[in-house]
Each structure stands twice: as structure tokens, then as C-alpha cells.
C-alpha atoms as a PDB file:
ATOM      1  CA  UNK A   1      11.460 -66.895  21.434  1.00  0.00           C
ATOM      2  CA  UNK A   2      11.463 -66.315  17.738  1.00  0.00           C
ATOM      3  CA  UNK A   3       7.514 -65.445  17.667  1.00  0.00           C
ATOM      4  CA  UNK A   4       8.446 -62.972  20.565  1.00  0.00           C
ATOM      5  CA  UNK A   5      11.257 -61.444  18.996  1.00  0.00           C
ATOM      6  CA  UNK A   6       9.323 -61.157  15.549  1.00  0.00           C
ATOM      7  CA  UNK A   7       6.667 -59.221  17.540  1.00  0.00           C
ATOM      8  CA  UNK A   8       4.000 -62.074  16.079  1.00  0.00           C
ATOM      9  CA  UNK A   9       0.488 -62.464  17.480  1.00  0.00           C
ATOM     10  CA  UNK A  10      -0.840 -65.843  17.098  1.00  0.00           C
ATOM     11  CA  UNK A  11      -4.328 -66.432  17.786  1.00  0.00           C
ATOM     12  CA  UNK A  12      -6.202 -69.738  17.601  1.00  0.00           C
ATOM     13  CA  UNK A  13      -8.929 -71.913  18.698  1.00  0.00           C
ATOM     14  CA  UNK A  14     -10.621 -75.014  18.911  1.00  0.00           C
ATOM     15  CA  UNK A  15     -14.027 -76.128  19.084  1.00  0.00           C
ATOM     16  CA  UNK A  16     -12.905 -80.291  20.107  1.00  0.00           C
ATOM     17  CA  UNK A  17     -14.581 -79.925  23.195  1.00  0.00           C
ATOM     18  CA  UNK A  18     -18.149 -78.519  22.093  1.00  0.00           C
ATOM     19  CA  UNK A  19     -20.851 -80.685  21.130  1.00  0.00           C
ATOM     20  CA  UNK A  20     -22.327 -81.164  17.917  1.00  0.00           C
ATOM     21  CA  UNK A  21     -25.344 -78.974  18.822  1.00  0.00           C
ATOM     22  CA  UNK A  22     -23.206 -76.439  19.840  1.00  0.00           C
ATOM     23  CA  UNK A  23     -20.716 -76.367  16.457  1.00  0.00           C
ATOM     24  CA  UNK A  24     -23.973 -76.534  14.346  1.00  0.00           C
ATOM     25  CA  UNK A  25     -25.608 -73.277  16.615  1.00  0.00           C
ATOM     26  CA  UNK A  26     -22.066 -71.196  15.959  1.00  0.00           C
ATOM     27  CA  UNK A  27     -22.016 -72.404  12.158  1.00  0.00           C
ATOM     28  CA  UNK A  28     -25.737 -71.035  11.890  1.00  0.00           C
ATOM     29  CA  UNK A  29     -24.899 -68.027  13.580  1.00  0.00           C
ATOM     30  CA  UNK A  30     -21.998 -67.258  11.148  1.00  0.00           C
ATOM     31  CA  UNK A  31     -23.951 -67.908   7.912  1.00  0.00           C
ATOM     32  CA  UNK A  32     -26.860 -65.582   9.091  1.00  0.00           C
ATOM     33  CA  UNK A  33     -24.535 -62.876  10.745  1.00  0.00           C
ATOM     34  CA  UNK A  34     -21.467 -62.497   9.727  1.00  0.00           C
ATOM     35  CA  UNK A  35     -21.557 -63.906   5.687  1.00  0.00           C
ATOM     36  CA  UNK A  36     -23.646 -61.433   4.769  1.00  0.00           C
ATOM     37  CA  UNK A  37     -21.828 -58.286   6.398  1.00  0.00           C
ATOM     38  CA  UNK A  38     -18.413 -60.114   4.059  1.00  0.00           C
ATOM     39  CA  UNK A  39     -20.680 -60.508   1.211  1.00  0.00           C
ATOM     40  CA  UNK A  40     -21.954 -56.714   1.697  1.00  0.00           C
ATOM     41  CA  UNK A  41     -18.702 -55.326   1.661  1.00  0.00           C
ATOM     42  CA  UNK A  42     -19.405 -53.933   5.101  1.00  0.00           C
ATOM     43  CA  UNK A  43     -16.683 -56.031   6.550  1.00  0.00           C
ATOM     44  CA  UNK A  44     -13.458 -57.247   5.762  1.00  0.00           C
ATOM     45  CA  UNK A  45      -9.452 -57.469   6.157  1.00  0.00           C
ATOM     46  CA  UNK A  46      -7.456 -54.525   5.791  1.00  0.00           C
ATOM     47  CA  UNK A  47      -5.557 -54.686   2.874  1.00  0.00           C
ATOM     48  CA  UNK A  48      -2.046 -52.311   3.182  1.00  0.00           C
ATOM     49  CA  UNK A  49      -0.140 -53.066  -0.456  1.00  0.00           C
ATOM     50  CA  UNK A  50      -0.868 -55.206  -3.113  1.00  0.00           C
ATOM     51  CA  UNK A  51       2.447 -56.323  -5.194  1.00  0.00           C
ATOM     52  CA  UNK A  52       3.027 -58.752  -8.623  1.00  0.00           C
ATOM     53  CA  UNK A  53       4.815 -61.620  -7.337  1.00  0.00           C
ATOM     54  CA  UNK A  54       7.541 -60.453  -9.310  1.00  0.00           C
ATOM     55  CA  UNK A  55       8.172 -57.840  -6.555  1.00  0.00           C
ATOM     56  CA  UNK A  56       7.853 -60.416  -3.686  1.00  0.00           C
ATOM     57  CA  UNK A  57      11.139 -59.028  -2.139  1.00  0.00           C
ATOM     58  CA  UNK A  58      10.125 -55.689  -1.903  1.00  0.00           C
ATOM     59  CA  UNK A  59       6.824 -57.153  -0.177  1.00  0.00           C
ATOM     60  CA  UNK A  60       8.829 -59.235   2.403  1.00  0.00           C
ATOM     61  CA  UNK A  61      10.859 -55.897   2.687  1.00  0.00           C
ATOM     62  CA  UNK A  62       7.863 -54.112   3.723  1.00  0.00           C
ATOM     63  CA  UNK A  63       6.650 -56.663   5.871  1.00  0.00           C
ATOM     64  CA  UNK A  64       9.838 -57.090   7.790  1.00  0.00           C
ATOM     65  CA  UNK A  65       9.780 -53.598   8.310  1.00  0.00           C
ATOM     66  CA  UNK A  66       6.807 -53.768  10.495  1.00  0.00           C
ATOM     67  CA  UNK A  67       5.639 -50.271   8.637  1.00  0.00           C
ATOM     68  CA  UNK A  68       2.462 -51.482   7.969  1.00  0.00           C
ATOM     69  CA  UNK A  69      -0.896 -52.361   9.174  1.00  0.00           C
ATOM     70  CA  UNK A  70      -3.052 -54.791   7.271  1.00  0.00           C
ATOM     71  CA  UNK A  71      -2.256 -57.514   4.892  1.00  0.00           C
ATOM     72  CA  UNK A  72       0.344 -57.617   2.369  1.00  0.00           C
ATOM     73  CA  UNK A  73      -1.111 -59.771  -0.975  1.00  0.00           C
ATOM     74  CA  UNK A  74       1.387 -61.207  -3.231  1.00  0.00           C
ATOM     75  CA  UNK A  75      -0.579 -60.906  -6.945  1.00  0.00           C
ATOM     76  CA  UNK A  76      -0.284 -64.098  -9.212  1.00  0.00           C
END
């Protein structure tokens, strides 16, 4: 109930039940396809607001508000 009511997506998987061939064919498939679109720039997260930690309240703030879209990065 308190994921539901804090409108939270969670999202997961696991790869127990694949073989060792299999893992090492997704792991290859990552490093030639998707690594180099990250290291390219071409994709990545969405960032919405980057804040000093200082101002970590007024980041939860936002995020509580549910007025954004993207990630919220706390600055150290």
C-alpha cells in the first residue's frame, strides 16, 4: 500500500534462471550496443534539477511534489 499510495513504479529483474551462455550473450550485447550510445551522449537519464546538498529539503520538496519528470541529483 505505501508504494501504491506514493504513486512508485518499481521495476526489476533477474537473470537466476538463464544460463551462463545466455548472461555472457546479453553482457556482450550491452557492451557493443548500448555502452557506446551512453558513452556518445546519445543516451541517457533525464536529469530535472540539480541541487547542493545543502538544499536537500527543497529537493525532497520537489520530489514529493510529484512536479517533475526525471531525476533529482543531490550535489556533494
Amino acid at each position: 500500500m505505501p508504494v501504491m499510495l506514493k504513486r512508485l513504479t518499481l521495476t526489476g529483474s533477474t537473470l537466476r534462471p538463464q544460463s551462463n551462455d545466455a548472461k555472457a550473450r546479453m553482457a556482450k550485447g550491452l557492451a557493443e550496443t548500448v555502452w557506446p550510445l551512453l558513452d556518445q551522449g546519445r543516451i541517457g537519464p533525464v536529469i530535472h534539477a540539480t541541487f547542493p546538498l545543502a538544499e536537500a529539503a527543497a529537493a525532497h520538496a520537489l520530489m514529493e511534489s510529484n512536479a517533475h519528470i526525471g531525476k533529482i541529483i543531490l550535489q556533494v
